[in-house]
Protein backbone atom coordinates (compact mmCIF):
# COMPACT_ATOMS: atom_id res chain seq x y z
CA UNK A 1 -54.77 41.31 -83.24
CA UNK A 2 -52.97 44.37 -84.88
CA UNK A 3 -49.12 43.17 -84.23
CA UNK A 4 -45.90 45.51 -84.04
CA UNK A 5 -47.95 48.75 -83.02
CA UNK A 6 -45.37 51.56 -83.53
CA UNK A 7 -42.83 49.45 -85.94
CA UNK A 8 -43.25 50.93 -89.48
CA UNK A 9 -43.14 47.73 -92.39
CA UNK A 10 -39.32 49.48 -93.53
CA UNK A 11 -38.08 49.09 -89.29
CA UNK A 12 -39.24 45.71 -89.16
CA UNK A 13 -37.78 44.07 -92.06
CA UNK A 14 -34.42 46.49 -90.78
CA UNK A 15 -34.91 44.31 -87.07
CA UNK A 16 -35.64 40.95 -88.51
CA UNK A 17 -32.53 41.79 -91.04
CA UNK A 18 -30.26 42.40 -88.02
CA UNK A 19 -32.00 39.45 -86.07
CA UNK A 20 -31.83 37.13 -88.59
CA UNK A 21 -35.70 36.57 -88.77
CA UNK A 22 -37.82 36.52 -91.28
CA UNK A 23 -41.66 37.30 -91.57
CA UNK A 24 -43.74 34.15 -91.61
CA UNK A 25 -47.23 33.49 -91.05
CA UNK A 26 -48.72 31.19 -88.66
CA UNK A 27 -45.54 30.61 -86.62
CA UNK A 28 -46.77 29.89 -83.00
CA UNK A 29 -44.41 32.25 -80.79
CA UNK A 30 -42.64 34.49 -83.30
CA UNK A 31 -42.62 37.63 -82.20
CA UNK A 32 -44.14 38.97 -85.38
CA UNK A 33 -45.99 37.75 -88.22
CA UNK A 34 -47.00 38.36 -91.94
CA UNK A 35 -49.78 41.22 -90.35
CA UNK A 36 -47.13 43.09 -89.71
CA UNK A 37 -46.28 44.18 -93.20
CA UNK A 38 -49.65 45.60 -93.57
CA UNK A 39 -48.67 48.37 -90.17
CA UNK A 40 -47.76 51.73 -91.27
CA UNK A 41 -46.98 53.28 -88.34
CA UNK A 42 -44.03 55.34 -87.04
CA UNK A 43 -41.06 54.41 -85.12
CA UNK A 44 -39.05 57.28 -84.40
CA UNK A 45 -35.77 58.73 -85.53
CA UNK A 46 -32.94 56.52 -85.36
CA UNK A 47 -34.38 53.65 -87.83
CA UNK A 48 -34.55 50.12 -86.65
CA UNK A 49 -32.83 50.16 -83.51
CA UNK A 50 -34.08 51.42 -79.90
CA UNK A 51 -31.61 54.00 -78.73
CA UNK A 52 -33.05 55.23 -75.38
CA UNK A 53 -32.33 56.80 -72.10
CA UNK A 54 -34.09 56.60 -69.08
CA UNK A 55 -35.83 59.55 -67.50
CA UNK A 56 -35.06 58.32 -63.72
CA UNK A 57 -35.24 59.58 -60.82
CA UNK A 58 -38.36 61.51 -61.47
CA UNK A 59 -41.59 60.46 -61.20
CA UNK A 60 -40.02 57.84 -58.93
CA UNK A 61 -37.29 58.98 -56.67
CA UNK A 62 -33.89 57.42 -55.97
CA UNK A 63 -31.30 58.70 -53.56
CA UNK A 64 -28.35 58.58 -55.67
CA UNK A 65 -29.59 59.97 -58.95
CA UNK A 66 -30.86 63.29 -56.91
CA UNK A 67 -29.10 63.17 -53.90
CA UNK A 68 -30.00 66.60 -52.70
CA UNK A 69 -33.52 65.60 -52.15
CA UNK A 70 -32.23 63.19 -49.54
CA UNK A 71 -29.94 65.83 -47.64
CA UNK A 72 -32.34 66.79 -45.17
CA UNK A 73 -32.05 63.25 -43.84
CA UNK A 74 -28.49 62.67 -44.22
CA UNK A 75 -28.09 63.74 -40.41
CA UNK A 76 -31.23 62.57 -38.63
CA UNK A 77 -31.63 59.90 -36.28
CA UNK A 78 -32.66 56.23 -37.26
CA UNK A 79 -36.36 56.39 -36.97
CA UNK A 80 -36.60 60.16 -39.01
CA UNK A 81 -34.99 58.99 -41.57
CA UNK A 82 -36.85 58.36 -45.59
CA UNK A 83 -34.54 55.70 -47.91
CA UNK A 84 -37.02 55.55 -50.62
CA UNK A 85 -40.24 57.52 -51.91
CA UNK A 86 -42.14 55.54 -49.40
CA UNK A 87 -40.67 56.85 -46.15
CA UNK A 88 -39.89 59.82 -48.13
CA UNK A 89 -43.44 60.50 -48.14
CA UNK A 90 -43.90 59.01 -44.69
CA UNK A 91 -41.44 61.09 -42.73
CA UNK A 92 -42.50 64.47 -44.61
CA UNK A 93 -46.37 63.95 -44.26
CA UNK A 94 -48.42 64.06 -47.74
CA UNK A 95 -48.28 67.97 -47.89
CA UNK A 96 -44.96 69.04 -47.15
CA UNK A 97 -43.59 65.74 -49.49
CA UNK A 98 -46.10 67.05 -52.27
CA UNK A 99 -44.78 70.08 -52.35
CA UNK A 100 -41.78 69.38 -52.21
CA UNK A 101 -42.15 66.36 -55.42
CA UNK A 102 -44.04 68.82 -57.17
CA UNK A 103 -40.48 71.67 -57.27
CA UNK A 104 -38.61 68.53 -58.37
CA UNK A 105 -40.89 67.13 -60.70
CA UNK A 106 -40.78 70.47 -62.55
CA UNK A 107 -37.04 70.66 -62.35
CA UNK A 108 -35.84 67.45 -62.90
CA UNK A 109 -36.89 66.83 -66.85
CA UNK A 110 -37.06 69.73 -69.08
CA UNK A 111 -38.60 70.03 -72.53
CA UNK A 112 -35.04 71.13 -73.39
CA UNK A 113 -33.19 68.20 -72.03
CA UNK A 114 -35.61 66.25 -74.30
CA UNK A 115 -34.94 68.44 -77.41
CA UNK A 116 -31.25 67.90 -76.62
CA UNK A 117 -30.92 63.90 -76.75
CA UNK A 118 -33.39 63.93 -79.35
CA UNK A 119 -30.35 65.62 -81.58
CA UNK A 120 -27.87 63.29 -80.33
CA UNK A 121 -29.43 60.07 -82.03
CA UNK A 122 -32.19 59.77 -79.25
CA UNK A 123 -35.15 57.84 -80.53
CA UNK A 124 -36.82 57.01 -77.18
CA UNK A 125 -37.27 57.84 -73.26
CA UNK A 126 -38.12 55.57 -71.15
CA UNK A 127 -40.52 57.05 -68.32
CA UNK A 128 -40.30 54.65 -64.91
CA UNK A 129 -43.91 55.41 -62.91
CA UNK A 130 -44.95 54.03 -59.76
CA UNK A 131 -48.06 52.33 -59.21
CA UNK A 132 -49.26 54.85 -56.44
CA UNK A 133 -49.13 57.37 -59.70
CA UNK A 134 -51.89 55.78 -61.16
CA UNK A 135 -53.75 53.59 -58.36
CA UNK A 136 -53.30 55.67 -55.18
CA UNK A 137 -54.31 53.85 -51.88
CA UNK A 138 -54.94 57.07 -49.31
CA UNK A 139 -54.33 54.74 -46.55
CA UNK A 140 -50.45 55.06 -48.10
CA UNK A 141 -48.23 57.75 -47.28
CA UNK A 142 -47.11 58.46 -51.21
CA UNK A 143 -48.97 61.19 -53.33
CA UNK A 144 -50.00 60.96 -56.50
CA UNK A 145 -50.05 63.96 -59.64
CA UNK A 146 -47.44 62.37 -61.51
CA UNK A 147 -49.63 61.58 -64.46
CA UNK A 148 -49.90 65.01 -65.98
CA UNK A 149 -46.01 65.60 -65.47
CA UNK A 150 -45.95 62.01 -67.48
CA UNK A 151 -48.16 63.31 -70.40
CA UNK A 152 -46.32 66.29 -70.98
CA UNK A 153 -43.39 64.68 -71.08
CA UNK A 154 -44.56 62.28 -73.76
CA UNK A 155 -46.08 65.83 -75.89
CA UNK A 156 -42.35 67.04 -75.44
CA UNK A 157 -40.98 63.44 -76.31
CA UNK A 158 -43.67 63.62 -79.78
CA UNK A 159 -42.40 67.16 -80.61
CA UNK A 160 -38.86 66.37 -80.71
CA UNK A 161 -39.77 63.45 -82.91
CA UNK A 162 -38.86 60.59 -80.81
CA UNK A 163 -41.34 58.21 -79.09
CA UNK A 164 -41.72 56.68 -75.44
CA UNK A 165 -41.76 53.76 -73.16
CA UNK A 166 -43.78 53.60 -70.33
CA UNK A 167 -42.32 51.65 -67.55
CA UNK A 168 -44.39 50.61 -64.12
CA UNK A 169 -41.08 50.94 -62.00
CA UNK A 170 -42.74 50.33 -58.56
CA UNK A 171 -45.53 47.56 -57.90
CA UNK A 172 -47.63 47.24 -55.15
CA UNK A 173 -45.50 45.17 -52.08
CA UNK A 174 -41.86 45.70 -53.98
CA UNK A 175 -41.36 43.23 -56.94
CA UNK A 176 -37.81 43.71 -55.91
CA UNK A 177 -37.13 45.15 -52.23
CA UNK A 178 -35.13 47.79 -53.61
CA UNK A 179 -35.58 51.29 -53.01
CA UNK A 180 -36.27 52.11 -57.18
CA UNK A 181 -39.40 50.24 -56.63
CA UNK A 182 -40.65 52.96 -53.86
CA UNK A 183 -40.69 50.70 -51.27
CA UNK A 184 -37.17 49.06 -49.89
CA UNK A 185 -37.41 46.20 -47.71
CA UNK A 186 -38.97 42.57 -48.55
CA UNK A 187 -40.69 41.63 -51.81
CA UNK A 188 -44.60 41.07 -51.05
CA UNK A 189 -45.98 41.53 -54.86
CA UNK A 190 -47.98 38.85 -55.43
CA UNK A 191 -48.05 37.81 -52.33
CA UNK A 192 -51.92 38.37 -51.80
CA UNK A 193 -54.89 39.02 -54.78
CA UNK A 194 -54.62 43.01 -53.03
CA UNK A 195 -51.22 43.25 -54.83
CA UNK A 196 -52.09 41.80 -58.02
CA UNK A 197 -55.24 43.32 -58.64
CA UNK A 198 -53.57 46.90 -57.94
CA UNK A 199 -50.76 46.11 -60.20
CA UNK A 200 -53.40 45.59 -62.89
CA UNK A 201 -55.44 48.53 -62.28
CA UNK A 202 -52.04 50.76 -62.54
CA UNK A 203 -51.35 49.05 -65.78
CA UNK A 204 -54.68 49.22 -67.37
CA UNK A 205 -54.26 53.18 -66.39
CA UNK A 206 -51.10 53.60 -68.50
CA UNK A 207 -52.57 51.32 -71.41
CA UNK A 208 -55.02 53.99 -71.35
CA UNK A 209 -52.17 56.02 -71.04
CA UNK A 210 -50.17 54.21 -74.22
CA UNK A 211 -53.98 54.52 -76.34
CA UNK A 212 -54.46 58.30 -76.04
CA UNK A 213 -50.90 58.94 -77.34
CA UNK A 214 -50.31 55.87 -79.25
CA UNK A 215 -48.55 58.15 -82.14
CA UNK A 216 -45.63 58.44 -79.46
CA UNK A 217 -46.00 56.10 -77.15
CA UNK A 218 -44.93 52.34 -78.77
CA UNK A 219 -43.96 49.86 -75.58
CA UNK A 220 -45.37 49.35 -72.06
CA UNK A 221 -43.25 47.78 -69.68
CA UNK A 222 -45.40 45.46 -67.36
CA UNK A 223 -43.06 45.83 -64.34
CA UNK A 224 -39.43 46.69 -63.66
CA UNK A 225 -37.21 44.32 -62.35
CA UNK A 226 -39.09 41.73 -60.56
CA UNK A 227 -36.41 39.66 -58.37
CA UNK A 228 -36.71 36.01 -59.61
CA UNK A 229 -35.30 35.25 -55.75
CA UNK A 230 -38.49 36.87 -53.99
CA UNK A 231 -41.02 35.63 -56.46
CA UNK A 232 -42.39 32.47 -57.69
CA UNK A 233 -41.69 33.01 -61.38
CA UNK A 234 -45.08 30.58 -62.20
CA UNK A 235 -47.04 33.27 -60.53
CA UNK A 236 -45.31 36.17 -62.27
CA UNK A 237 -45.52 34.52 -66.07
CA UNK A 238 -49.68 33.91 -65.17
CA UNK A 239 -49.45 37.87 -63.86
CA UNK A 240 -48.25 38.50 -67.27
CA UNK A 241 -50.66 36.36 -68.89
CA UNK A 242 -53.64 38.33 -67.65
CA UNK A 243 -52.37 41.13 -67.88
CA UNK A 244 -51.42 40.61 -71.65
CA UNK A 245 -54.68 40.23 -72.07
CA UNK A 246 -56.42 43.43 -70.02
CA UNK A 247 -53.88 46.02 -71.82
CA UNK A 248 -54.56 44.35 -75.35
CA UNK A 249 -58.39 44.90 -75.12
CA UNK A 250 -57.14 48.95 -74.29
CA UNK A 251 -53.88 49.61 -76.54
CA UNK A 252 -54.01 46.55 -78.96
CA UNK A 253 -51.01 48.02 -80.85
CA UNK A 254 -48.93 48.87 -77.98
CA UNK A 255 -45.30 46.41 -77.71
CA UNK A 256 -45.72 44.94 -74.08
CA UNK A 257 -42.14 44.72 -72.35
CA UNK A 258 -41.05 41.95 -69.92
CA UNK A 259 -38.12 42.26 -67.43
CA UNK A 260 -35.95 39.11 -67.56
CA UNK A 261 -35.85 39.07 -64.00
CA UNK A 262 -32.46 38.24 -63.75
CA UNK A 263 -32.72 35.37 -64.91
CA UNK A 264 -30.68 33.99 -67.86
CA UNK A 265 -32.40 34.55 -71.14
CA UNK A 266 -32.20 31.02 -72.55
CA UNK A 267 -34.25 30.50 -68.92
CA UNK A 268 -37.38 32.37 -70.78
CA UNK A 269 -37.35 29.89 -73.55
CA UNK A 270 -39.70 27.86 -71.45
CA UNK A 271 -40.98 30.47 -69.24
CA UNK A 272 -42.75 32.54 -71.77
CA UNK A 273 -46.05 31.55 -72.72
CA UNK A 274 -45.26 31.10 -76.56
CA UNK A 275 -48.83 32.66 -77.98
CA UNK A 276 -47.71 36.06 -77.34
CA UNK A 277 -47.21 38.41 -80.05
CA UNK A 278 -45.63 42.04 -79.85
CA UNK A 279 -43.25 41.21 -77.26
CA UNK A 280 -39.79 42.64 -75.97
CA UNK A 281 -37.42 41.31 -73.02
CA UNK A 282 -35.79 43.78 -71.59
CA UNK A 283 -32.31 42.45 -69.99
CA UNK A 284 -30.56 45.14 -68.00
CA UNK A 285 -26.72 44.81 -67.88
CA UNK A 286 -24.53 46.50 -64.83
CA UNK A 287 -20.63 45.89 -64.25
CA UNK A 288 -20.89 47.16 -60.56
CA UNK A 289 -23.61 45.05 -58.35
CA UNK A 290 -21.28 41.79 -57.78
CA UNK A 291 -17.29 41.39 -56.61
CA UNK A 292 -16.17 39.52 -59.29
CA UNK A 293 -17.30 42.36 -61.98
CA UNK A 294 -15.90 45.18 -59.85
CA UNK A 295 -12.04 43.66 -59.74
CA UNK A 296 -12.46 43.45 -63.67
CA UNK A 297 -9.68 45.04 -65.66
CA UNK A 298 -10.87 47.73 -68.03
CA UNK A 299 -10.18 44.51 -70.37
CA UNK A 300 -12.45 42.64 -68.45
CA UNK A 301 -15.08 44.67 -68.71
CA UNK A 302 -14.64 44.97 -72.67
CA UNK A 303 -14.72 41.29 -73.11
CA UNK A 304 -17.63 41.34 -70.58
CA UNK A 305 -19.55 43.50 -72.65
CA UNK A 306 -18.47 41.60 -76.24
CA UNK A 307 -19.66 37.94 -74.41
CA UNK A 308 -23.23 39.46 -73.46
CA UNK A 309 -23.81 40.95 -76.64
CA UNK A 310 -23.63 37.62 -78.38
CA UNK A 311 -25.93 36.21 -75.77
CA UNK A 312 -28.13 38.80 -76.99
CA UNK A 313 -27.90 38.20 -80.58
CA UNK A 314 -28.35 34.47 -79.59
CA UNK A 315 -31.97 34.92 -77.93
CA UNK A 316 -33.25 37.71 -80.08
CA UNK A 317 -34.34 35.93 -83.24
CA UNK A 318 -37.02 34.46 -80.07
CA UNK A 319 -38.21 37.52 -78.08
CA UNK A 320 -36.61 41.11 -79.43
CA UNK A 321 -34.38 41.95 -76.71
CA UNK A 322 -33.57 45.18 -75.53
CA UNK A 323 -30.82 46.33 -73.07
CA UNK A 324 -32.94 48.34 -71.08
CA UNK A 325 -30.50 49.57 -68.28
CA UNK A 326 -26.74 50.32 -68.72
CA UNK A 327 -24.08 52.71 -67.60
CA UNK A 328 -20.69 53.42 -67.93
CA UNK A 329 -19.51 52.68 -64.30
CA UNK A 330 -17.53 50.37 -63.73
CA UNK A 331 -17.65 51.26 -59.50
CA UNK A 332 -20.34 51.60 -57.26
CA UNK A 333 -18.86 54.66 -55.97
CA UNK A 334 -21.99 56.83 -56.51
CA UNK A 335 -23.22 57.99 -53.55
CA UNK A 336 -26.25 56.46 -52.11
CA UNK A 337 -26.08 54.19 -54.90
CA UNK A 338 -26.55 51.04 -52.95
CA UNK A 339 -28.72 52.73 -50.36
CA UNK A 340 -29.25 55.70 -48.76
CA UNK A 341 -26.06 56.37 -46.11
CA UNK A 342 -25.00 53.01 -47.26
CA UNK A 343 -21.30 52.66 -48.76
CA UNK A 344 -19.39 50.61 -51.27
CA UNK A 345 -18.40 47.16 -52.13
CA UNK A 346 -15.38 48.89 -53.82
CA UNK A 347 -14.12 50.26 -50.51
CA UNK A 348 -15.42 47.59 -48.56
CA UNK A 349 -17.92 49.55 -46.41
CA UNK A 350 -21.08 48.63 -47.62
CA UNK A 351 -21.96 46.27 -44.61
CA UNK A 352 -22.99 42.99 -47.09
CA UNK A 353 -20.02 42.32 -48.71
CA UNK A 354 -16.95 40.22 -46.98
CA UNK A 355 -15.83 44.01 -45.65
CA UNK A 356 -13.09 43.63 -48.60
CA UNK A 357 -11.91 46.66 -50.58
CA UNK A 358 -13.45 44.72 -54.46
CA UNK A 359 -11.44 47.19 -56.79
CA UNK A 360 -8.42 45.79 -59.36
CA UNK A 361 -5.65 46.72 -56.82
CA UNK A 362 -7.53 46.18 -53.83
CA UNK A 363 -6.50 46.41 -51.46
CA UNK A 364 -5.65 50.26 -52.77
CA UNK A 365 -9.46 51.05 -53.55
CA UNK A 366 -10.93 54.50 -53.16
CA UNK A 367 -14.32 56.59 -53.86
CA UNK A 368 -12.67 59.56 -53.22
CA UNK A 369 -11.37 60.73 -56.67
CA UNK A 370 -9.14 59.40 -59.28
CA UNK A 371 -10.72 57.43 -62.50
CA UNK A 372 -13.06 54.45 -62.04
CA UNK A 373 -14.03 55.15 -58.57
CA UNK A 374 -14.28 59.15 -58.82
CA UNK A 375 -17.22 61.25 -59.42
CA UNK A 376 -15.48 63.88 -60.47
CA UNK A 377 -15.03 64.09 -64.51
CA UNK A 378 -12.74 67.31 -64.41
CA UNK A 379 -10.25 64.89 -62.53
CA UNK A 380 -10.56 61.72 -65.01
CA UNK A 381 -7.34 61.03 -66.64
CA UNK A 382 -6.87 60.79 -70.42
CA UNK A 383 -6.80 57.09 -70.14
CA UNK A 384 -9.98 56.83 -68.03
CA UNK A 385 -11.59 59.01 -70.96
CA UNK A 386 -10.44 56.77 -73.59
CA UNK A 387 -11.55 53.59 -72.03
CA UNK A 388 -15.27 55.24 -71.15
CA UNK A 389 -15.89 56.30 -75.25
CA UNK A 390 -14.36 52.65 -75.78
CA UNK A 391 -16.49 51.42 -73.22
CA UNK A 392 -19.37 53.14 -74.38
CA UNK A 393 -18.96 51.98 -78.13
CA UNK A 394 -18.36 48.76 -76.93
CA UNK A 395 -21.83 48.56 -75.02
CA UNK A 396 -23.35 50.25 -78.02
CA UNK A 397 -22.31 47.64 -80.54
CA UNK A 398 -22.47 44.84 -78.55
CA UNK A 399 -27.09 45.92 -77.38
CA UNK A 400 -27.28 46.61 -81.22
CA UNK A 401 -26.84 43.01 -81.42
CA UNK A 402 -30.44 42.67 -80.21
CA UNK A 403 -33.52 45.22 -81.18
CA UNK A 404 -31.24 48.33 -79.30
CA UNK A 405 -30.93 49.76 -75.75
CA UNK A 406 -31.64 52.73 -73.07
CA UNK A 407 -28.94 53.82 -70.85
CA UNK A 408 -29.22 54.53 -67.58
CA UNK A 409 -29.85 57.60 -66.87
CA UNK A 410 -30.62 61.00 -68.72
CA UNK A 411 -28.67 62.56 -66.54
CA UNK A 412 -27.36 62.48 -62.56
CA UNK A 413 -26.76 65.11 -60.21
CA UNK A 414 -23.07 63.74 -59.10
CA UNK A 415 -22.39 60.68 -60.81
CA UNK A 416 -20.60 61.50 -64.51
CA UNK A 417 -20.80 57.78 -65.41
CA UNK A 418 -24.34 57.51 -65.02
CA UNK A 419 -25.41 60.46 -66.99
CA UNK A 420 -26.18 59.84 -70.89
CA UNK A 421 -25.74 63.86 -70.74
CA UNK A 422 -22.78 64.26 -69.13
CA UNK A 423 -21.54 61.23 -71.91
CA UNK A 424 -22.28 62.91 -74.84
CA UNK A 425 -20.69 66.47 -73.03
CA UNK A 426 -17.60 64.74 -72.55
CA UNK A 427 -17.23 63.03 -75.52
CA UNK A 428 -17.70 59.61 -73.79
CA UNK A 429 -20.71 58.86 -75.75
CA UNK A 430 -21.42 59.15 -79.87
CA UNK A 431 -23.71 61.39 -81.14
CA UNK A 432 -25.56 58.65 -83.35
């Protein structure tokens, strides 16, 4: 087995420097060994750390990081209305929803976008798919015709220089019930062979994928964000197993990525099957999904950040960890961003929470302007600014602990602290 596909000799000795590794033969459950040396292959600008952004919100829709797709149900009646790509689909009927995918997915990314982060210190994207891309049931309401939107954006992504990770966002059934994975509503992957043997078929597709442009693309994400409380996690580790094995006999150089599932990552030190090579866990990190983050001081969220990057640095001399979701936000103010028409937790009107305002000076909480809970950048205060490039640098330094990070996202149509653009426009975020 060829082992560290895309890393050149120079970027892993760089990682395992940072990591405090060291190349060793032999070694059951390193992530490398001494074969890697002998790989010559490129890695991308940026040298031995993953600096990424995600290109969501495209070839898998989500509410809040295009909310004008979703405007034409904003208004309708219960049964009318699409939450996700699924009932997006449904509600529309295959043609009118294919055309109307088809404007966005030639809107959304541009080859100029791409040219643009690649200047900034951007050495990967990281393209979320959905299964239905690549193993379309016609019995389902999605369409498919993602794929050659996908491979151009992975010529654009080689042009500038910078190479890709392929991410299966959405599996057959929902790994996670929430609306990123297509489908909202319960988790049913893996709950029948139907499920599992799709799930492989989409991911032998993008190993093909990962093979044809393996000068660019370096990683291949099994599945994004299975939900360790819908799943048995024995059933998702054998998933993994075969499906190790399917996408090594197709891109044998490719770096397979593993969601932690939300677990913690000392949790994976028995979960992961300790014969595989060329792996990365990818932890995502969010200060806006639970009460007890959103109260958080801007202090809070500092030390936050400083306390999971050492967890980081403590796991990744085991499995090179990546932060492969972050933001800036520090609210869940974004519209839509829990749901479609859903609301907040930091107003109290999102319907699951106690019905609390969760701000700092809650009860005083509002999404309608202001700093942490606006959407509105022109109206940010000097302060706020200062605390999001410190809060950026923070999250920077602390992911660099591990093998690097992509933020989440490329860019947003309303929501400033989501968008790695809007960062690096308002001096939020470093050029690198």
């Amino acid at each position: 087995m060829k082992i560290l596909g895309m890393f050149s000799a120079a970027v892993v000795a760089a990682i395992m420097a940072a990591s405090g590794m060291f190349l060793t033969s032999g070694v059951s459950g390193s992530p490398i060994n001494s074969q890697a040396s002998r790989v010559e292959k490129r890695f991308g600008k940026g040298g031995d750390m993953i600096r990424g952004v995600n290109l969501g919100g495209w070839l898998v829709i989500e509410p809040w990081i295009r909310p004008s797709l979703f405007k034409q149900f904003e208004n309708v009646s219960q049964d009318k209305v699409a939450v996700d790509e699924w009932t997006f689909c449904e509600k529309l009927g295959k043609s009118r929803c294919k055309a109307q995918l088809q404007r966005h997915w030639n809107e959304w990314v541009t080859e100029d976008d791409i040219r643009y982060l690649a200047s900034n210190g951007i050495n990967h994207i990281r393209i979320p798919i959905g299964y239905w891309a690549l193993a379309n049931d016609p019995k389902e309401p999605y369409v498919d015709g993602q794929v050659p939107y996908l491979e151009k954006a992975i010529g654009w992504a080689r042009s500038a220089g910078i190479n890709v990770i392929l991410d299966l966002h959405g599996a057959p059934g929902s790994q996670n019930g929430f609306d990123n994975s297509g489908r909202f509503g319960p988790i049913n992957w893996l709950k029948d062979q139907s499920s599992h043997d799709r799930t492989l078929a989409a991911l032998q597709e993008l190993a093909k994928i990962a093979a044809k442009h393996s000068d660019t693309v370096d990683i291949l994400q099994f599945v994004n964000e299975p939900a360790n409380w819908g799943l048995d996690m024995k059933n998702v580790v054998s998933f993994y197993d075969t499906a190790y094995d399917k996408i090594r006999k197709i891109a044998p150089d490719v770096v397979l990525a593993l969601h932690d599932s939300f677990l913690p990552l000392e949790r994976w030190h028995k979960l992961r099957n300790p014969d595989w090579q060329n792996m990365i866990m990818d932890t995502h990190i969010y200060h806006v999904f639970d009460n007890g983050q959103l109260r958080q001081s801007h202090e809070g969220h500092l030390k936050m950040t400083k306390d999971n990057g050492n967890n980081i640095a403590v796991f990744n001399p085991t499995m090179w960890t990546i932060t492969g979701e972050w933001s800036l936000a520090t609210s869940d103010c974004a519209r839509w961003l829990n749901g479609f028409r859903k609301g907040s937790r930091w107003e109290g009107t999102l319907g699951s929470s106690d019905g609390q305002p969760q701000c700092p000076t809650s009860p005083n909480c509002s999404c309608a302007g202001g700093d942490d809970g606006g959407n509105d950048a022109s109206k940010f205060s000097s302060a706020y600014n200062k605390f999001l490039a410190d809060f950026a640098r923070a999250q920077i330094s602390a992911y660099e602990k591990g093998s690097g990070w992509v933020f989440w996202n490329f860019k947003t149509e309303e929501a400033p602290q989501w968008s790695y653009i809007k960062g690096l426009q308002e001096g939020w975020i470093p050029k690198l």
